[in-house]
Protein backbone atom coordinates (compact mmCIF):
# COMPACT_ATOMS: atom_id res chain seq x y z
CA UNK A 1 3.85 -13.06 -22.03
CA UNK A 2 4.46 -16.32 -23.62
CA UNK A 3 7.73 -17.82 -24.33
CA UNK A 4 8.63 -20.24 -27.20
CA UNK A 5 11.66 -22.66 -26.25
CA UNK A 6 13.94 -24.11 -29.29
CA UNK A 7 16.34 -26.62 -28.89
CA UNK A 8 17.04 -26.79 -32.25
CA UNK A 9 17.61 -29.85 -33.72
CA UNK A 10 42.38 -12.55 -49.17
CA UNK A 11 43.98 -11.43 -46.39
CA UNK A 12 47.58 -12.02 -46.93
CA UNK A 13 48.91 -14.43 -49.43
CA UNK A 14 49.83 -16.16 -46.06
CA UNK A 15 49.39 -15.59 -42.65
CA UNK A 16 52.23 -16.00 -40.22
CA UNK A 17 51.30 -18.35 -37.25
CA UNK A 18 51.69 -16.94 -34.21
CA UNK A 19 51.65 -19.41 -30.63
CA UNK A 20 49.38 -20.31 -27.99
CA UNK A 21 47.07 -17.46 -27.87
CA UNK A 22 45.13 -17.40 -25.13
CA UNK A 23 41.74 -19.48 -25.13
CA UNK A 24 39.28 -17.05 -24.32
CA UNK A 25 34.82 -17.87 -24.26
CA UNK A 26 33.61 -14.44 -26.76
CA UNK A 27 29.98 -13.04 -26.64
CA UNK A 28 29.87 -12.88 -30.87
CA UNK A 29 27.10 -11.17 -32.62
CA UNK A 30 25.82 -13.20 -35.61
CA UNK A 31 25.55 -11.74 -38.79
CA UNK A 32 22.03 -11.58 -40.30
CA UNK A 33 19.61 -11.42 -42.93
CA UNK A 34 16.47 -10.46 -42.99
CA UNK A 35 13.48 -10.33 -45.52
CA UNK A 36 10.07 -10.54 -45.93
CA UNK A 37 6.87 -12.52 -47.50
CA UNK A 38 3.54 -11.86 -47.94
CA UNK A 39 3.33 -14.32 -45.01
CA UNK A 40 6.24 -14.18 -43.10
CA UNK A 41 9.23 -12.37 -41.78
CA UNK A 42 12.68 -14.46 -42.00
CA UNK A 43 15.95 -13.88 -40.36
CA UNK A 44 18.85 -15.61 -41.58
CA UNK A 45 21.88 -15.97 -39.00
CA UNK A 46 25.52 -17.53 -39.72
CA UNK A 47 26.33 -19.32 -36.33
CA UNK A 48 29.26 -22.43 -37.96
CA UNK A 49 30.32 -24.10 -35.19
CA UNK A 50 27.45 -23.59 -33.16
CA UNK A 51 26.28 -27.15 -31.26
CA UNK A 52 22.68 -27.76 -32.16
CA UNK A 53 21.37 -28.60 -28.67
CA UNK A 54 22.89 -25.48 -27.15
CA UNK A 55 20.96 -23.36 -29.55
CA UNK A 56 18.53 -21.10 -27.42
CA UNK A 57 15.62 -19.71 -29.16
CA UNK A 58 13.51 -17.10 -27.39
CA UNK A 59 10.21 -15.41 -28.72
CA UNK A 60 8.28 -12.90 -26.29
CA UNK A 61 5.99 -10.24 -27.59
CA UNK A 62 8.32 -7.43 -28.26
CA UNK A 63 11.89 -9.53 -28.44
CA UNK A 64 12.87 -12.30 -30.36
CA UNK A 65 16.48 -13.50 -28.55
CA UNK A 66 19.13 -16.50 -29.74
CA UNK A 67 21.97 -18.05 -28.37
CA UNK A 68 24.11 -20.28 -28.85
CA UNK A 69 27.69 -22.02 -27.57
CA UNK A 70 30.39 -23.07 -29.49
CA UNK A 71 33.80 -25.46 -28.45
CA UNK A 72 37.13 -24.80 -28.84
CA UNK A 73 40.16 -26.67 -28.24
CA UNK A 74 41.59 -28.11 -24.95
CA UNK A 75 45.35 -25.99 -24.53
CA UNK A 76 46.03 -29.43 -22.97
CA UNK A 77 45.71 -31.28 -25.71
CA UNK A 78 47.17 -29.21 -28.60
CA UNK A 79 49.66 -26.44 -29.23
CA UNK A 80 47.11 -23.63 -30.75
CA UNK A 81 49.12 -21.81 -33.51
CA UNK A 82 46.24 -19.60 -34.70
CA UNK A 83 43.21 -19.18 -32.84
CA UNK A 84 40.50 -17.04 -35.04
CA UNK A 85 37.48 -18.47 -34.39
CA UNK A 86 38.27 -19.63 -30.72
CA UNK A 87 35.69 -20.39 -28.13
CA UNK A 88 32.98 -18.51 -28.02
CA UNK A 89 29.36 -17.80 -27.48
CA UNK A 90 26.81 -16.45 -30.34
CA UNK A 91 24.20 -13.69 -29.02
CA UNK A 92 21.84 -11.50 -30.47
CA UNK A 93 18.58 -10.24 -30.21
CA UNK A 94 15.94 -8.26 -32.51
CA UNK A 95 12.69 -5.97 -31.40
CA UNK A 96 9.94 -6.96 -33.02
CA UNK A 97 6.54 -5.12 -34.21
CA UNK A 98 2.78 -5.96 -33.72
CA UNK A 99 1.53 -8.11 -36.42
CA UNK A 100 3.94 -11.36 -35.72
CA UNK A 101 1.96 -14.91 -34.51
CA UNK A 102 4.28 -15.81 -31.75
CA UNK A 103 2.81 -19.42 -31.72
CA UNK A 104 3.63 -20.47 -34.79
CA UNK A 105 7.38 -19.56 -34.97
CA UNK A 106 9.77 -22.41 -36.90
CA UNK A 107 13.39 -22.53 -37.18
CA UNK A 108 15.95 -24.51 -38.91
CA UNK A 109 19.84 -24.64 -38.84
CA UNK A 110 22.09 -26.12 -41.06
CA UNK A 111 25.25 -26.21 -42.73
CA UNK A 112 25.85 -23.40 -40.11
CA UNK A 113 23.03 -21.64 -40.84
CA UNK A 114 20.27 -20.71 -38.88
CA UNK A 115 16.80 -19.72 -40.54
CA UNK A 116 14.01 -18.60 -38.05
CA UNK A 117 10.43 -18.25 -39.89
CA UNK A 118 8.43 -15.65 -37.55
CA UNK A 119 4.82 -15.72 -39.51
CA UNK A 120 2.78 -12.84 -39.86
CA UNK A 121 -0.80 -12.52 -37.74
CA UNK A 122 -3.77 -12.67 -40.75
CA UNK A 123 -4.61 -8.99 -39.65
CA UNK A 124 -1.44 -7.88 -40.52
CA UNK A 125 -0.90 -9.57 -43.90
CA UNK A 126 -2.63 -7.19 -45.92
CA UNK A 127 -0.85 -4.17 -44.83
CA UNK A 128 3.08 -2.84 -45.27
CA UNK A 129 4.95 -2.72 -42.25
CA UNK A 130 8.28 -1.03 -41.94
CA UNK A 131 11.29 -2.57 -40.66
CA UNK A 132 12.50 -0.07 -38.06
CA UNK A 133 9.11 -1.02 -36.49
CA UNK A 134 9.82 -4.76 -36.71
CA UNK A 135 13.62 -5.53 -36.05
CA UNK A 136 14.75 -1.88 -34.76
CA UNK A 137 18.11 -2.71 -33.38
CA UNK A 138 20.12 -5.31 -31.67
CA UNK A 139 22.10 -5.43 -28.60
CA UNK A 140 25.42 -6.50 -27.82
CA UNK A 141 27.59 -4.75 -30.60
CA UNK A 142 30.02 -6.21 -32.73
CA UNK A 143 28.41 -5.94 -36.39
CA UNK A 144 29.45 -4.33 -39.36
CA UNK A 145 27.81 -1.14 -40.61
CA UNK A 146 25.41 -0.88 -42.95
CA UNK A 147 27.33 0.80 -45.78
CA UNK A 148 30.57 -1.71 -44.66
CA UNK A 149 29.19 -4.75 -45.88
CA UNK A 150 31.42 -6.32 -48.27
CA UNK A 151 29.88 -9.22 -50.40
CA UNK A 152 31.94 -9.80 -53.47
CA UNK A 153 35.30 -10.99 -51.36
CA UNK A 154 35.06 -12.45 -47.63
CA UNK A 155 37.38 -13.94 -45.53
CA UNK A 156 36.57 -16.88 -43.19
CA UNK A 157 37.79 -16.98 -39.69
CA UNK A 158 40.52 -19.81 -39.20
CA UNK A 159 41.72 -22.04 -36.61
CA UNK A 160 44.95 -23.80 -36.41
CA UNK A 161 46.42 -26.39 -34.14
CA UNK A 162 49.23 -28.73 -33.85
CA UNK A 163 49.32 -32.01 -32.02
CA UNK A 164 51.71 -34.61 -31.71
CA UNK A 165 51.17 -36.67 -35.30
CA UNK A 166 49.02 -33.88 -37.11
CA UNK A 167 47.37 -30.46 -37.43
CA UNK A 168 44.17 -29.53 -37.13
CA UNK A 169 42.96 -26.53 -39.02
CA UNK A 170 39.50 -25.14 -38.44
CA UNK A 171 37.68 -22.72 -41.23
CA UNK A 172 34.26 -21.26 -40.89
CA UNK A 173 32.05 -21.78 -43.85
CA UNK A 174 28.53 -21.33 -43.30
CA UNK A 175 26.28 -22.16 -46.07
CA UNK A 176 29.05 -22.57 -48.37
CA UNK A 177 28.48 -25.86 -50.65
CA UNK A 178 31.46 -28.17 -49.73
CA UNK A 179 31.60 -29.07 -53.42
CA UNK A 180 32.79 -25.25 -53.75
CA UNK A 181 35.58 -25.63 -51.82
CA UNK A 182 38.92 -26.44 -53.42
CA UNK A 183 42.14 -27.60 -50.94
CA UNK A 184 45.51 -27.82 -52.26
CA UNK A 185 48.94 -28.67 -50.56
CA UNK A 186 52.48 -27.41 -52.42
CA UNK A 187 55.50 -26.92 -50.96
CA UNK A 188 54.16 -27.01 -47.42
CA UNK A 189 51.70 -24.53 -48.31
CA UNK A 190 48.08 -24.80 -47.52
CA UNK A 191 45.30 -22.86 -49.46
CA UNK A 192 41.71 -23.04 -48.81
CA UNK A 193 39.90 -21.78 -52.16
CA UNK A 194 36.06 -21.21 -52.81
CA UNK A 195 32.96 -19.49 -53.44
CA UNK A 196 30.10 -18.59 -51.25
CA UNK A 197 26.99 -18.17 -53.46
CA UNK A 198 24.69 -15.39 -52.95
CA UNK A 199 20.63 -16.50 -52.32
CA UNK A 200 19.09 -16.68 -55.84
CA UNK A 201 16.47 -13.43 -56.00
CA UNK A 202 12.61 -14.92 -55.81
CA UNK A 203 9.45 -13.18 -56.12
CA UNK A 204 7.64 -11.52 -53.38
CA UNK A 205 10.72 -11.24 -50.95
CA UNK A 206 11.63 -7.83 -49.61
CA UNK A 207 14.81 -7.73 -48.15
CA UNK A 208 15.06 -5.43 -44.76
CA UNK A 209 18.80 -6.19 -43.92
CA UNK A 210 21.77 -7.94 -45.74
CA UNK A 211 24.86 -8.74 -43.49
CA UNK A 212 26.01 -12.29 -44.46
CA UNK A 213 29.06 -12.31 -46.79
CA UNK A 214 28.92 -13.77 -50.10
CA UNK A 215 31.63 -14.41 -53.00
CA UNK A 216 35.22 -15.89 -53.73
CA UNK A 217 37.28 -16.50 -51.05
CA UNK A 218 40.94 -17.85 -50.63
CA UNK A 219 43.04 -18.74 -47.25
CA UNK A 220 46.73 -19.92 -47.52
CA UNK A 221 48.89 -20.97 -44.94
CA UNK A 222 52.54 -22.22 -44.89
CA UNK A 223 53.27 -25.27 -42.73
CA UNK A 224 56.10 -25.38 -39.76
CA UNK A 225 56.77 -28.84 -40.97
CA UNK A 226 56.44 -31.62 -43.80
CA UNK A 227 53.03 -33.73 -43.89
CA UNK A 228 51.43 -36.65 -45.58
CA UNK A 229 49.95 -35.38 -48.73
CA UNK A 230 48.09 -38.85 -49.19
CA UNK A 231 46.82 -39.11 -45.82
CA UNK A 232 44.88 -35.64 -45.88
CA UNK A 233 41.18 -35.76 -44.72
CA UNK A 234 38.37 -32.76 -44.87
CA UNK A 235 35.11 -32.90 -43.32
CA UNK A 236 32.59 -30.35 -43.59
CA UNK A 237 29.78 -29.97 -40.69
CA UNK A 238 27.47 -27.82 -39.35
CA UNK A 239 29.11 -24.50 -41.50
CA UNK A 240 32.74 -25.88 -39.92
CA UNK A 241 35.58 -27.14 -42.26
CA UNK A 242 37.92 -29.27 -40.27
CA UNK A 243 40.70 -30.59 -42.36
CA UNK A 244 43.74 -32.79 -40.40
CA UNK A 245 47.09 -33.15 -42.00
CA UNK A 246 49.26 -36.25 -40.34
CA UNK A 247 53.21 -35.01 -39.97
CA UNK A 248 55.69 -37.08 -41.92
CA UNK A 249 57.70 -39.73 -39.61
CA UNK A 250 60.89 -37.02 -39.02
CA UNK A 251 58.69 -34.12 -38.30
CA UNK A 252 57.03 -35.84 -35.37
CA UNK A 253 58.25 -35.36 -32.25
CA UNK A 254 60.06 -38.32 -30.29
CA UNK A 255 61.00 -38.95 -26.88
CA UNK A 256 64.53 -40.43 -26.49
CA UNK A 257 66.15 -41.82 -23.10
CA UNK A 258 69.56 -40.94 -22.81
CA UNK A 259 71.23 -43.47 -20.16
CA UNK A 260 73.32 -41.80 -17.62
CA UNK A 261 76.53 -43.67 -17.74
């Protein structure tokens, strides 16, 4: 048995914020697609957030396994005022069929998404094989069902924290286009407004399973405390939007030394 390493290079209209929830590591089963070529099975996984050297690629005969770890924040270092994506650990793992060329396996992840190529063997190519032979189940739990699969409205997991001079919020976005997202501040309110677009249909793919979410999407959150409007920054990495929003000189907090007389 050979093995094939990788290191791979609307809810509410807003959500209350609750305090310090505890930071916990989750096993979290990756949603998936899956179709099929004349050449080639590929499986589609959202994994934002996960670190590309701790992805963990395995191929054996009859398995094909990935995993993956993602950070989270230090309670330390900030007070965590909603913690939805958290710190956790993607896992799953598919059966596979005859008729797959272990030795030839390629995968790719970006923008949060990671695409595993699993070619088919020359002897198989000609003929049809079915999926519940291929990718029969997966371990671990945790996925939606079949006929629960909701693609025309989603809504990403979010992460908020507050330090001293700013907050931190977190969104998970995989293969969303960043310029598809829209971020507005009024009135202390935050909202987080896009589209994820679904795969454009091509010739000669059959697809087996459909899991990842597509469509509009919308996230708004009201603010403890005033902020800079002109001093807000967005970055968008690795299927993780991380936007920081600097407090306003009276809502930081200050340290004052009252002299004992």
């Amino acid at each position: 048995m050979g093995t094939n390493g990788y290191n791979a290079p609307e809810r509410r209209k807003s959500d209350a914020l609750a305090r310090r929830p505890e930071l916990v590591e989750t096993p979290v089963v990756p949603v998936a697609d899956i179709y099929e070529t004349s050449d080639a099975y590929v499986v589609k996984l959202d994994m934002p957030g996960a670190r590309k050297e701790s992805i963990k690629l395995c191929v054996e005969p009859r398995y094909i396994s990935v995993r993956a770890a993602v950070g989270g924040y230090h309670a330390e270092q900030t007070n965590i005022l909603m913690n939805e994506i958290g710190r956790k650990a993607y896992v799953r793992e598919f059966n596979l069929g005859r008729g797959i060329n272990h030795n030839d396996v390629q995968a790719q992840f970006e923008d949060g998404v990671l695409t595993i190529t699993l070619p088919k063997t020359e002897e198989s190519k000609p003929r049809e094989i079915q999926i519940n032979r291929l990718f029969d189940g997966f371990f671990h739990g945790g996925t939606q069902a079949d006929g629960d699969l909701g693609l025309s409205h989603w809504t990403p997991a979010v992460d908020i924290a507050e330090r001293d001079d700013e907050y931190l919020v977190k969104v998970e976005l995989p293969g969303v286009e960043k310029e598809d997202v829209k971020i507005t501040l009024e009135s202390n309110i935050l909202t987080i407004r896009g589209e994820k677009k679904a795969e454009k249909e091509e010739t000669g793919k059959e697809y087996h399973r459909m899991e990842r979410a597509c469509g509009s999407f919308q996230r708004s959150f009201t603010l403890p405390t005033t902020v800079k409007g002109n001093r807000i920054d967005a970055l968008y990495k690795d299927g993780i939007l991380t936007i920081r929003l600097p407090k306003a000189e009276e809502a930081k907090s200050k340290q004052i030394e009252v002299k004992v007389k």
